[in-house]
Every structure is written in structure tokens, then in C-alpha cells.
N, C-alpha and C. Protein backbone atom coordinates (compact mmCIF):
# COMPACT_ATOMS: atom_id res chain seq x y z
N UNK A 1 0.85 -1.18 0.00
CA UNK A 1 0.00 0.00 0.00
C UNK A 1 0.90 1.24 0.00
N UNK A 2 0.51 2.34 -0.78
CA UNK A 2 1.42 3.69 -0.87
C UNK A 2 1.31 4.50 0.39
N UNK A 3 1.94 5.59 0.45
CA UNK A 3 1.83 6.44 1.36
C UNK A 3 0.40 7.20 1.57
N UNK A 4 -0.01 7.47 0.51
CA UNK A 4 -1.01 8.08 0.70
C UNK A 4 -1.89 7.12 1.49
N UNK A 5 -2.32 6.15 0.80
CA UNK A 5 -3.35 5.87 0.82
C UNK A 5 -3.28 5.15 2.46
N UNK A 6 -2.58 4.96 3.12
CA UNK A 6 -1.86 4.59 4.41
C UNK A 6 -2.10 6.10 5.56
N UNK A 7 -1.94 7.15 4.41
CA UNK A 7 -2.51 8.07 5.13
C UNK A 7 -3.91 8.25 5.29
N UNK A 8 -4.64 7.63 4.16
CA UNK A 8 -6.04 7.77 3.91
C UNK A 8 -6.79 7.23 5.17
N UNK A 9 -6.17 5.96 5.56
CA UNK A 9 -6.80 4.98 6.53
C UNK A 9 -6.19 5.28 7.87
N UNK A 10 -5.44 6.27 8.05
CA UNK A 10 -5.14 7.05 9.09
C UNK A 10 -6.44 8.35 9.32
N UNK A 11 -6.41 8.87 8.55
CA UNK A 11 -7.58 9.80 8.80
C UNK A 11 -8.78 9.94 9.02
N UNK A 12 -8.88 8.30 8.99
CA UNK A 12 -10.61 7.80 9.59
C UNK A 12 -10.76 7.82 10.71
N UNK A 13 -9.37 8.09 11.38
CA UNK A 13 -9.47 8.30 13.04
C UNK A 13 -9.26 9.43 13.21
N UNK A 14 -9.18 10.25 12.60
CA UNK A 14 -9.26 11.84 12.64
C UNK A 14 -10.27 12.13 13.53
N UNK A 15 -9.82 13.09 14.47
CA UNK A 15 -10.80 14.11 15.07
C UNK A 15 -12.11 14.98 14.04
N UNK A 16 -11.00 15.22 13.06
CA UNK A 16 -11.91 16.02 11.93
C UNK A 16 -13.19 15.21 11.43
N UNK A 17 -14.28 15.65 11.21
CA UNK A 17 -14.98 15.09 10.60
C UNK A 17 -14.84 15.13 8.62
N UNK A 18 -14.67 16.38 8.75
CA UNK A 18 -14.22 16.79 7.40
C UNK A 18 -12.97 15.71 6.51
N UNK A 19 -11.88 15.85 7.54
CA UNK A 19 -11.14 14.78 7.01
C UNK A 19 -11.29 13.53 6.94
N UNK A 20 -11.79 12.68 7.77
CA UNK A 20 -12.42 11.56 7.83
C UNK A 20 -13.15 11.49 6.34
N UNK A 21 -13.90 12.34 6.29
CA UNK A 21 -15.06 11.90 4.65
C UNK A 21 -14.11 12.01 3.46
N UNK A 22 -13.20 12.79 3.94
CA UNK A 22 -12.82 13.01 2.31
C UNK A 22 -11.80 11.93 2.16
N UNK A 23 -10.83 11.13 3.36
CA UNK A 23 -10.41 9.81 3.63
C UNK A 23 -11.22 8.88 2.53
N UNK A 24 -12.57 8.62 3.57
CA UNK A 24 -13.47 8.14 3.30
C UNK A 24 -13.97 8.20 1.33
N UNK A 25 -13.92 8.77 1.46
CA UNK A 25 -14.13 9.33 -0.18
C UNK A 25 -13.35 8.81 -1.00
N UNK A 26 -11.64 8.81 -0.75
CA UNK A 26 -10.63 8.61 -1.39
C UNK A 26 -10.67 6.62 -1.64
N UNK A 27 -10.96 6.37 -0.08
CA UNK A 27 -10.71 5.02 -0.15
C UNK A 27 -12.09 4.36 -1.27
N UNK A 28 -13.05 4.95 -0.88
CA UNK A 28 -14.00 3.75 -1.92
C UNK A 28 -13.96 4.43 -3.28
N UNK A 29 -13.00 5.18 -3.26
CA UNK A 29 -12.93 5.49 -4.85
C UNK A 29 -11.79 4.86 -5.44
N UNK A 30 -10.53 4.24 -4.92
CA UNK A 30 -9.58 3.59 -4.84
C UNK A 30 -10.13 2.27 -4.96
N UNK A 31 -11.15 1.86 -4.31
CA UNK A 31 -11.25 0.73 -4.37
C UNK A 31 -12.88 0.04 -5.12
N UNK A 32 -13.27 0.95 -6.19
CA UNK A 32 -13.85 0.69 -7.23
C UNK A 32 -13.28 0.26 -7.76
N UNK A 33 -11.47 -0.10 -8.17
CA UNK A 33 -11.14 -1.03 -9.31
C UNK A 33 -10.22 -1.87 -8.34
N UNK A 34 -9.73 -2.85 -9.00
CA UNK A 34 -8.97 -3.97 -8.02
C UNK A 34 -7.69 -3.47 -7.72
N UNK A 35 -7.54 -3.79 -6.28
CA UNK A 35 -6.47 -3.00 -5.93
C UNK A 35 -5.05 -3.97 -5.36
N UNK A 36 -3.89 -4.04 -4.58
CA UNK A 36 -3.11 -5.31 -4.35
C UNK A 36 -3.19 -4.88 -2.96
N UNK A 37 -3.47 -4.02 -2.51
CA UNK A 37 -3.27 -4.34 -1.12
C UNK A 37 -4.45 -4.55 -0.22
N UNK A 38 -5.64 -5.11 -0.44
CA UNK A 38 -6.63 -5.34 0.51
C UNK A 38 -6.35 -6.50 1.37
N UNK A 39 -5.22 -7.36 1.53
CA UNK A 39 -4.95 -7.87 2.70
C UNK A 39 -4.06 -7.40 3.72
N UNK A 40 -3.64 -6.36 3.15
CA UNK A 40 -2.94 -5.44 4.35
C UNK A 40 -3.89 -4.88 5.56
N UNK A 41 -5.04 -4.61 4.64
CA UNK A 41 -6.20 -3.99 5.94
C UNK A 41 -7.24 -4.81 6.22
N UNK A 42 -7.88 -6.32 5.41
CA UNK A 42 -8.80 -6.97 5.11
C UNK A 42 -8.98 -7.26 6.97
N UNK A 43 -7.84 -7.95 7.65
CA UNK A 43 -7.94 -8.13 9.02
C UNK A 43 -8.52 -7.42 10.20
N UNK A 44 -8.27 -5.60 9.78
CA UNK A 44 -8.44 -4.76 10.40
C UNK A 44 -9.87 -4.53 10.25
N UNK A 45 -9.75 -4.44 8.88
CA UNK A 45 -11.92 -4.42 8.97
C UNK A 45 -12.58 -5.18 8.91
N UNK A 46 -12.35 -6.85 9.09
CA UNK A 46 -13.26 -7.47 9.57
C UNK A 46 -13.59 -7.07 11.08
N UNK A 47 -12.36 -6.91 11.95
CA UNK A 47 -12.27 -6.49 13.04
C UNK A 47 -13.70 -5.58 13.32
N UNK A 48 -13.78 -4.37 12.73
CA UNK A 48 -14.10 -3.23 12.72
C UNK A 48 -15.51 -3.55 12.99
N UNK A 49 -15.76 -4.56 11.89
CA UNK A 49 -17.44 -5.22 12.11
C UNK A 49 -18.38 -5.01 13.01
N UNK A 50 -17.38 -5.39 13.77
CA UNK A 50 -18.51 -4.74 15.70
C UNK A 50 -17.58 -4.76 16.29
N UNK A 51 -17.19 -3.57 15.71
CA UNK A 51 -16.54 -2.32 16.85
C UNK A 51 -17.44 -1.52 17.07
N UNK A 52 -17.84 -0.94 18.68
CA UNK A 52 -18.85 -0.36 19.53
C UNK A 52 -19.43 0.97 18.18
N UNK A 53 -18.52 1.40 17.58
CA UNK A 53 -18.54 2.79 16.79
C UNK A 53 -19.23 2.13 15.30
N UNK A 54 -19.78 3.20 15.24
CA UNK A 54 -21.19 2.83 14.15
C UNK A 54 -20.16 3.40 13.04
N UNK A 55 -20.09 4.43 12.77
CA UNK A 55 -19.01 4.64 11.88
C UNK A 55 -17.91 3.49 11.50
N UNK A 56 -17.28 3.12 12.59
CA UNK A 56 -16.48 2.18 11.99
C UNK A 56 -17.07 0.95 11.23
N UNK A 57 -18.13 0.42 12.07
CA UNK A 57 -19.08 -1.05 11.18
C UNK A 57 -19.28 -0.56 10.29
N UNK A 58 -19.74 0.54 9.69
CA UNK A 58 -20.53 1.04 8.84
C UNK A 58 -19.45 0.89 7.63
N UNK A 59 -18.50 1.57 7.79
CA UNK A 59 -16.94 1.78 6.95
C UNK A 59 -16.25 0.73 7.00
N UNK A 60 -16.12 -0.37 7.63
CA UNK A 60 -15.69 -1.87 7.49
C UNK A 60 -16.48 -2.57 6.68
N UNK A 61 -17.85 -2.34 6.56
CA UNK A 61 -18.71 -3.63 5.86
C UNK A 61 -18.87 -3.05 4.49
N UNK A 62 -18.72 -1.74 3.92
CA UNK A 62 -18.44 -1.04 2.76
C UNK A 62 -17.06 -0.87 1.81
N UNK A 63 -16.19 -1.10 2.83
CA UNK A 63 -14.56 -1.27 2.26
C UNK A 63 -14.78 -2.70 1.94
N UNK A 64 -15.20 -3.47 2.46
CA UNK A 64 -14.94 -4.97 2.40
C UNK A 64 -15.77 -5.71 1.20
N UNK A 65 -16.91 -5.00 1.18
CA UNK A 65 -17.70 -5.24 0.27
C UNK A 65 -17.32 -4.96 -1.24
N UNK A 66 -16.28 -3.52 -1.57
CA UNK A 66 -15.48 -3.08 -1.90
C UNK A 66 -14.37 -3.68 -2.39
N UNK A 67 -13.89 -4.21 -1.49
CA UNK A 67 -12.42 -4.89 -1.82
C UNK A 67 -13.06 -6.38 -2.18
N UNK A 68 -13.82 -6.67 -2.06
CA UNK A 68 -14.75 -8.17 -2.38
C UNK A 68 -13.58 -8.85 -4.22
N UNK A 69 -13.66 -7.52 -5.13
CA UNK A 69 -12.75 -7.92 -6.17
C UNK A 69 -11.11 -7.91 -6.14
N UNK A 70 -10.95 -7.38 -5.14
CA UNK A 70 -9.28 -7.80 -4.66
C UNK A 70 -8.90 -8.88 -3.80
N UNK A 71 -9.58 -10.16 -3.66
CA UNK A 71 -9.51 -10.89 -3.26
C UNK A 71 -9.25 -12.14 -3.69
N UNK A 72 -7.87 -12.53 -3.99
CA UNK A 72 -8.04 -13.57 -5.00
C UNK A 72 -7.90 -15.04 -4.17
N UNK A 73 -8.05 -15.18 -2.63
CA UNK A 73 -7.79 -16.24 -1.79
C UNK A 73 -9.33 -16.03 -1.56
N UNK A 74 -10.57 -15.62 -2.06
CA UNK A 74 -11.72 -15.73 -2.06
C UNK A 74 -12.01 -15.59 -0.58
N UNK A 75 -11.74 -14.58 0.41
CA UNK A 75 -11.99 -14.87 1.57
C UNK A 75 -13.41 -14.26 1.91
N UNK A 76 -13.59 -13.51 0.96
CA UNK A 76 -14.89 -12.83 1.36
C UNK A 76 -16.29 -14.11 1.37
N UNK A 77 -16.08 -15.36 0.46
CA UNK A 77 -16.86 -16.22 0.43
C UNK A 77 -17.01 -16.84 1.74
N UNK A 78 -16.06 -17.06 2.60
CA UNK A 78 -16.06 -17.36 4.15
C UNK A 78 -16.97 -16.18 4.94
N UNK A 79 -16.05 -14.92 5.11
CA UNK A 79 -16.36 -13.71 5.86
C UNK A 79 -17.84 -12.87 5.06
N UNK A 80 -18.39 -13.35 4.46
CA UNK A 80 -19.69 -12.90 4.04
C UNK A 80 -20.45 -12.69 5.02
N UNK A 81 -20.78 -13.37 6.10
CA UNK A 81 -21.87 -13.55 6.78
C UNK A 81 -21.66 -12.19 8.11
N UNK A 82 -20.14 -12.09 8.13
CA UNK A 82 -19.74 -10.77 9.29
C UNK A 82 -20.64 -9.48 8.81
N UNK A 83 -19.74 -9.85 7.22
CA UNK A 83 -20.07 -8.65 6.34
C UNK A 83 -22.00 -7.87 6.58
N UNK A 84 -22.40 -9.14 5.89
CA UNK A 84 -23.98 -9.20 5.96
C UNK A 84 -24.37 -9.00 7.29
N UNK A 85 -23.69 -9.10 8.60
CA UNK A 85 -24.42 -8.72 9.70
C UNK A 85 -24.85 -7.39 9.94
N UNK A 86 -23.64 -6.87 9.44
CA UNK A 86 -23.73 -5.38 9.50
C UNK A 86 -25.35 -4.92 8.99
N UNK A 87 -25.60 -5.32 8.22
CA UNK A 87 -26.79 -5.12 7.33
C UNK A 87 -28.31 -5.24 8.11
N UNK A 88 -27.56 -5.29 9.64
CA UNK A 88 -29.22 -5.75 10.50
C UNK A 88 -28.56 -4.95 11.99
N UNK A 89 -27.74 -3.75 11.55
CA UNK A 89 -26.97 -2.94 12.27
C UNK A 89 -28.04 -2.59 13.71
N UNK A 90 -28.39 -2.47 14.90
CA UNK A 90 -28.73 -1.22 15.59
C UNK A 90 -29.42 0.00 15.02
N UNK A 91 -28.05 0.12 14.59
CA UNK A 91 -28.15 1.99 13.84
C UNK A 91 -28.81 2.10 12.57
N UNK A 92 -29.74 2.20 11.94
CA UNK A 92 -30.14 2.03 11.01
C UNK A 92 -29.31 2.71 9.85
N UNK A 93 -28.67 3.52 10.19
CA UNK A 93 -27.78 4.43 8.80
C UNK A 93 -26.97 3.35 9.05
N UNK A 94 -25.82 2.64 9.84
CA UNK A 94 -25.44 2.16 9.31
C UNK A 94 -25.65 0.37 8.48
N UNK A 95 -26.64 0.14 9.15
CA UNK A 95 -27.51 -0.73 8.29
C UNK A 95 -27.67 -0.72 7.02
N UNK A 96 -27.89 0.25 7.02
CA UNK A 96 -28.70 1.14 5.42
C UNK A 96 -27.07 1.27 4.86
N UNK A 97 -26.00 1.50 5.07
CA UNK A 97 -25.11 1.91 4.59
C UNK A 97 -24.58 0.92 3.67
N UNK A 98 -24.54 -0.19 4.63
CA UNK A 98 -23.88 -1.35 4.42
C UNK A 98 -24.49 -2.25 3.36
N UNK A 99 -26.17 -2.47 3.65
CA UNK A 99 -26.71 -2.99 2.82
C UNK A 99 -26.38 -2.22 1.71
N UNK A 100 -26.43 -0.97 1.55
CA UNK A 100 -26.22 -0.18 0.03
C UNK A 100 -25.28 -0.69 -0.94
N UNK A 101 -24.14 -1.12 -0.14
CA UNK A 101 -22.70 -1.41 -0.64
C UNK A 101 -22.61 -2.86 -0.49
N UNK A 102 -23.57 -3.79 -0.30
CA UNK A 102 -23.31 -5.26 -0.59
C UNK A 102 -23.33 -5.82 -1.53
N UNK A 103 -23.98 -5.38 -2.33
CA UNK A 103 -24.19 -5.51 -3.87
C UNK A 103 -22.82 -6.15 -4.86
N UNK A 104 -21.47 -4.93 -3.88
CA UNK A 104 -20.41 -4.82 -4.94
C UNK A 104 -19.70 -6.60 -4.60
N UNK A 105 -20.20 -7.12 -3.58
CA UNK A 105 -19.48 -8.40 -3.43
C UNK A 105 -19.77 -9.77 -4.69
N UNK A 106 -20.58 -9.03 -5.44
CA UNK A 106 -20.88 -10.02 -5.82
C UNK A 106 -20.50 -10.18 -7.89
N UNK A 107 -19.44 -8.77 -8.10
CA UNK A 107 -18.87 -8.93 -8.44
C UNK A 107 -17.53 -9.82 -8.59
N UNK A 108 -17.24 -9.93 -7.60
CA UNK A 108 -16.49 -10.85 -7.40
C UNK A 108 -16.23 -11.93 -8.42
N UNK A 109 -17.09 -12.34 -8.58
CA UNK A 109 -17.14 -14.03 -9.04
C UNK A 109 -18.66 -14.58 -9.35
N UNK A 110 -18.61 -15.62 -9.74
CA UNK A 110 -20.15 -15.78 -9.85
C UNK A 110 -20.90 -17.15 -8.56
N UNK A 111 -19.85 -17.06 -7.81
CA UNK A 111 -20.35 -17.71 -6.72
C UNK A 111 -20.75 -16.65 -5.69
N UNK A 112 -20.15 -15.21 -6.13
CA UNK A 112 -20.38 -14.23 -4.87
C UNK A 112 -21.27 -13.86 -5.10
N UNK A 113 -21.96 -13.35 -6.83
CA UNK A 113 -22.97 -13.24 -7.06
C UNK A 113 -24.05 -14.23 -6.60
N UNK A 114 -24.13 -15.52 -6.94
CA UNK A 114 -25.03 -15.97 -5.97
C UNK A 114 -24.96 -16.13 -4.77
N UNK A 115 -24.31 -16.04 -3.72
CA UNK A 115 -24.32 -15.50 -2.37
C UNK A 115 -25.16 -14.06 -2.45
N UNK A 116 -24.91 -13.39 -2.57
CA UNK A 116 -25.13 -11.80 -2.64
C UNK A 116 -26.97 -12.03 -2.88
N UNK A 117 -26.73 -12.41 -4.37
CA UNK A 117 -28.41 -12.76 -4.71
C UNK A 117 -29.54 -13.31 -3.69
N UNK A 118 -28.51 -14.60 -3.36
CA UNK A 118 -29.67 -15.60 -2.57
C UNK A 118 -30.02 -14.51 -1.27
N UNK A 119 -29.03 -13.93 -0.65
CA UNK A 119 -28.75 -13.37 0.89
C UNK A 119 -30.12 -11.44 0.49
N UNK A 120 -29.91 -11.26 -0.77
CA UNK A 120 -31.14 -9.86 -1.25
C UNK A 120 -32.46 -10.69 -1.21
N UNK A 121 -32.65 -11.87 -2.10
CA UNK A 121 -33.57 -11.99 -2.27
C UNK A 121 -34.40 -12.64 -1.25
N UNK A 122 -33.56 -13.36 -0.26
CA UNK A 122 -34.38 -13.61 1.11
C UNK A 122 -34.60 -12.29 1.90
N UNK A 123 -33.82 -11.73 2.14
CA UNK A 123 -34.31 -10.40 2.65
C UNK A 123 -35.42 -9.73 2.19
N UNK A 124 -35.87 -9.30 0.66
CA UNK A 124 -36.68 -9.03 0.88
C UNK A 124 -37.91 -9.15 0.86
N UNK A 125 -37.87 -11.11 1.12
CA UNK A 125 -38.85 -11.66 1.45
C UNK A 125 -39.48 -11.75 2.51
N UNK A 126 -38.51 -11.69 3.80
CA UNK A 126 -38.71 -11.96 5.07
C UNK A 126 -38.23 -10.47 5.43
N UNK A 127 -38.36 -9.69 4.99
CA UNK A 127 -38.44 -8.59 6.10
C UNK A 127 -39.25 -7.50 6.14
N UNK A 128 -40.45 -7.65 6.25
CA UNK A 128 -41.68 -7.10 6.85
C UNK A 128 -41.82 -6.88 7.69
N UNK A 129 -41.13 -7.87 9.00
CA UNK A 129 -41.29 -7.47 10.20
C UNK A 129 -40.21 -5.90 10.63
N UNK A 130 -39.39 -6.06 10.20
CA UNK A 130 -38.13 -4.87 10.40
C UNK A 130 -38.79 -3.70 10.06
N UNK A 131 -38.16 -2.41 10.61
CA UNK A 131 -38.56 -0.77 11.05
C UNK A 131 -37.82 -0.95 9.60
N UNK A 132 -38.23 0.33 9.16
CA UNK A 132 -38.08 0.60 7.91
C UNK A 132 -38.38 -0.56 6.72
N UNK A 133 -38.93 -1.17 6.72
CA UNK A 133 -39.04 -2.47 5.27
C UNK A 133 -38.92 -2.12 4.22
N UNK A 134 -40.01 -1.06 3.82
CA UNK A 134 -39.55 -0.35 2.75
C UNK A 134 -38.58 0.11 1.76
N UNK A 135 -37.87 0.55 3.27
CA UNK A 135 -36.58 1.69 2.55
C UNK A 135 -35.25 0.32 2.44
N UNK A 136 -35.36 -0.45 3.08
CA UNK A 136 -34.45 -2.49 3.26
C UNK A 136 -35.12 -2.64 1.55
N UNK A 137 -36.23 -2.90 1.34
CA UNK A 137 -36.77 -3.02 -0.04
C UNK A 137 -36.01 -2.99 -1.20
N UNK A 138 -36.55 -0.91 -1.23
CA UNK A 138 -35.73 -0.01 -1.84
C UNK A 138 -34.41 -0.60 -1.79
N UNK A 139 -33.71 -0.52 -1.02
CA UNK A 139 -32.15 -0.46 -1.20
C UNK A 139 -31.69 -1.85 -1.84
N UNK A 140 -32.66 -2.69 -1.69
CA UNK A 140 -32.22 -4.44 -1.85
C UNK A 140 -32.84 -4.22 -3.88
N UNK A 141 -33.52 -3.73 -4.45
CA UNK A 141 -33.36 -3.53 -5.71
C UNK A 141 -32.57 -2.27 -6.12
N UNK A 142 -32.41 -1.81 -5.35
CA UNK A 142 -31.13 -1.04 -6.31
C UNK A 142 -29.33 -1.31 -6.34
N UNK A 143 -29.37 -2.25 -5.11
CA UNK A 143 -28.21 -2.97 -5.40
C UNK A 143 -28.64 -4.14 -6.40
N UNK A 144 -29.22 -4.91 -6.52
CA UNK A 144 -29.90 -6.12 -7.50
C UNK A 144 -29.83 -4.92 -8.64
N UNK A 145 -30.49 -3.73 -9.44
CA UNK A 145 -30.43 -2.94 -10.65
C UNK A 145 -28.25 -2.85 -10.38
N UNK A 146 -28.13 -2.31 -9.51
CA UNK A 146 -26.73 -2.13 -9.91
C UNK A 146 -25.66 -3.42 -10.16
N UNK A 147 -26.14 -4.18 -9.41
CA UNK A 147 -25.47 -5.55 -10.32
C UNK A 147 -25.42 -5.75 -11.72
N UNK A 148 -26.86 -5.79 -12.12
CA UNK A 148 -27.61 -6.17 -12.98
C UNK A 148 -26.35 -4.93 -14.44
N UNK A 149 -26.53 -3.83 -14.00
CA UNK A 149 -25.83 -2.92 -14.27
C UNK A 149 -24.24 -3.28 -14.99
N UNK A 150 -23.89 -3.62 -13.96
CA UNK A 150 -22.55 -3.99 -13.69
C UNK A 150 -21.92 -5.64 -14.66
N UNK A 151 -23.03 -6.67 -14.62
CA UNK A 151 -22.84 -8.45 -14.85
C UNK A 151 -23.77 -8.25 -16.12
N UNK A 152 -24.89 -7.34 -16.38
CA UNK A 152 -25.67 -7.08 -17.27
C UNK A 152 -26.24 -8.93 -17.51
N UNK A 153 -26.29 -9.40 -16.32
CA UNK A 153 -27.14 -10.94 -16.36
C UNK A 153 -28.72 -10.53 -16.04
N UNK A 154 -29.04 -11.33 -17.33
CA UNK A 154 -30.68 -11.26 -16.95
C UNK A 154 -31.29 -11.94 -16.05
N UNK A 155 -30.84 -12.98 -15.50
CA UNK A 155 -31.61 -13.69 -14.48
C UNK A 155 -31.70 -12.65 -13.15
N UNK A 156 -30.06 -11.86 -12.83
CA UNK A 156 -30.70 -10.18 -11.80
C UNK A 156 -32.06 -9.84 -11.60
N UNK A 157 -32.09 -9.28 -13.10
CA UNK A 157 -33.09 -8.29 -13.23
C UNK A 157 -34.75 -9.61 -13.12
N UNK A 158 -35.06 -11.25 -13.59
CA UNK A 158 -35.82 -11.89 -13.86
C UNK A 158 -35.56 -11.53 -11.72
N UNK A 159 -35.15 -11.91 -11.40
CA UNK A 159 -35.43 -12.03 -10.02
C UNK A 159 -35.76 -10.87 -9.37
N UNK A 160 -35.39 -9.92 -9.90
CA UNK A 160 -35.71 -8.26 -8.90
C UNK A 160 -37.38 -8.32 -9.65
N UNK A 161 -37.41 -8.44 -10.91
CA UNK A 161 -38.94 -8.04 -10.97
C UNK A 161 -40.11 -9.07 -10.61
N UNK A 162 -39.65 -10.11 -10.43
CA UNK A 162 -40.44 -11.13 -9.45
C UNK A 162 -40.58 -11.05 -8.09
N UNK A 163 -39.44 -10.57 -7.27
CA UNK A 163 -39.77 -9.96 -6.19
C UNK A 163 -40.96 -8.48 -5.96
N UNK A 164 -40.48 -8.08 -6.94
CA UNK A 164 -41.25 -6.76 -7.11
C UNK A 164 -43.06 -6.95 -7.06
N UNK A 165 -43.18 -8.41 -8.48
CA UNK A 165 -44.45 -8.66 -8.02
C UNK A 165 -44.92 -9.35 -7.23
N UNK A 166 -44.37 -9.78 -6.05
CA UNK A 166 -44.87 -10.22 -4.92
C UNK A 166 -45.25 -9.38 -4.09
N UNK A 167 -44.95 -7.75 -3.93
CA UNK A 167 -45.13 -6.85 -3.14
C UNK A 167 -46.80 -6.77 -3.48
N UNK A 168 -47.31 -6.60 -2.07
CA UNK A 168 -49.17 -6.58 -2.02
C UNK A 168 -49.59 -5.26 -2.11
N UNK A 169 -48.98 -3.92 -2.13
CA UNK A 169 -48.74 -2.42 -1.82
C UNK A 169 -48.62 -2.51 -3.28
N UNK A 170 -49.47 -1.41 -4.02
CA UNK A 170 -49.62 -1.06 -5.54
C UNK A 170 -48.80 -0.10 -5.25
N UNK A 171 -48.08 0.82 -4.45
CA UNK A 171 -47.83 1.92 -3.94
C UNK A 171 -46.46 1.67 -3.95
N UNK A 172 -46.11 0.43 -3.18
CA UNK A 172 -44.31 0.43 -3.24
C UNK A 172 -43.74 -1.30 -4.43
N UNK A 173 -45.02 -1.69 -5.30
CA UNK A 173 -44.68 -2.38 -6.20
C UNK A 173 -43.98 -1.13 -7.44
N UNK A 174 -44.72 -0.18 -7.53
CA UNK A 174 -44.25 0.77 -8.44
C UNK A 174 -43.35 1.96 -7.97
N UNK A 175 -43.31 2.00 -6.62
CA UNK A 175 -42.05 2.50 -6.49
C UNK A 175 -40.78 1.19 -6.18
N UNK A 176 -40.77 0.42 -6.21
CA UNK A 176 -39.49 -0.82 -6.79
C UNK A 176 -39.14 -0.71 -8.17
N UNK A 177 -40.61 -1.02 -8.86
CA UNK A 177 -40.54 -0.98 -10.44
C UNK A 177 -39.84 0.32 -10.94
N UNK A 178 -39.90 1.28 -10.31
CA UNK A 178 -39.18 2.65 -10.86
C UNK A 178 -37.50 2.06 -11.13
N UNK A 179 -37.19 1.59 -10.31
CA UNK A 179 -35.43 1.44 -10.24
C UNK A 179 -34.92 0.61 -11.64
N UNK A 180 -36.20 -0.48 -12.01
CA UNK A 180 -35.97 -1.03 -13.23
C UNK A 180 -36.58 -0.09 -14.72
């Protein structure tokens, strides 16, 4: 890993808030394409997972999800399930955060993709009971559209709009359907 970017992951412990984001900023923009050093930190943010600080889970299960294509010892296929915990956070932002950014694991490979798939599409079968469902919904087809995006596989999109018509709400079947 370079200097900078060694500095980058220094500044998430910044006092600053300001610096922290723009850290923050640097790293998941770094790590939109495959990078060589995600086992230098891969340890540290599983760690991070549930660490007491919502910020940090939040920023561990998004880097990781992230680095999901720099992984060529496939470890994220093991550590998935840490990952995915995050996704049923306390904190709902960072819940919401995490789920946002699970999506990218499944670039990976096409075993991560079906991990990723199977782990959206039970969710948003079974979660009705959960505060916010909706907005868990929402976010679970627009990572499924951004896959879809991304693998441009039609079976994605055959499964997001079958979920879609299972929704009993004419109200949030067509706000799902919007994302497609």
C-alpha cells in the first residue's frame, strides 16, 4: 500500500470530521477497481465489524464489500456472513449503509454473485417485520439494478422483478418498479 493511501486509513481516526469523509471518499474510490493491497487492511476491517462505533461497522462492511474484487484467496466467500451482519446494524444508517454497498461483493465471481443474490432476495422476502421495510426493499433492488448494471445478467433483473411482483402495496410495487 502507498503512502497516501496509508494516510487515507489514518484519517478515519481523525478528530476532523471533514477529514475523515474526504479519507473516506478517497478510499471507496480507490477501491472501485482492483487493488493489491486489501490484505494489508482486510484483518483490520473485519475487526471493525462490531466495533462499539457505528461509523467504523458502517466503513468496514463497505470497504470490504469493496475490496470483495481484490480478493483472489476468495476470503470474502467465508467472511460474508460478518459482512452481511452489519446489514441488521442497531443503527439504522449504518444498516442502510452497508446494505447499500453489498451488492459490490458479488462482483467478485459468480459464486459471490449468488451469495449476494440468494442473501437480497431472502431479505426481501422476510423482512416485513423490520422498522423501515420499505426503505431495506428499496435499497435491496437497487443494489440487485446495480449488479444487474454492472454483470448485465438477466436472471438479476428476472429475479428483482419477481420480487417486485410479490409486493401486495400497488404503492411500493411501483415504487421498486421505478429502479428497473
Amino acid at each position: 500500500m502507498n503512502e497516501e493511501m496509508k494516510r487515507y486509513f489514518e484519517e478515519l481516526e481523525s478528530k476532523d470530521k471533514t477529514s475523515q469523509y474526504e479519507a473516506y471518499q478517497h478510499i471507496m474510490a480507490e477501491t472501485e477497481q482492483e487493488v493489491d493491497w486489501a490484505y494489508e487492511v482486510w484483518d483490520d476491517l473485519k475487526a471493525d465489524l462490531t466495533h462499539k462505533d457505528a461509523h467504523r461497522r458502517s466503513r468496514a462492511a463497505q470497504f470490504l464489500a469493496q475490496l470483495a474484487i481484490s480478493d483472489p484467496e476468495n476470503r470474502m466467500l467465508h467472511d460474508f456472513p460478518d459482512v452481511w451482519e452489519v446489514t441488521f446494524d442497531s443503527k439504522f444508517v449504518t444498516a442502510r449503509h452497508s446494505l447499500q454497498a453489498i451488492w459490490r461483493v458479488g462482483l467478485a465471481g459468480p459464486e459471490h454473485k449468488q451469495l449476494v443474490m440468494d442473501h437480497l432476495t431472502n431479505r426481501f422476502e422476510n423482512c416485513q417485520d423490520e422498522k423501515n421495510y420499505t426503505l431495506i426493499r428499496f435499497d435491496i433492488m437497487e443494489g440487485m439494478r446495480s449488479l444487474y448494471d454492472y454483470l448485465e445478467d438477466p436472471e438479476i433483473k428476472r429475479t428483482a422483478l419477481d420480487l417486485i411482483e410479490k409486493e401486495q402495496d400497488a404503492k411500493y410495487r411501483k415504487k421498486y418498479a421505478s429502479v428497473w
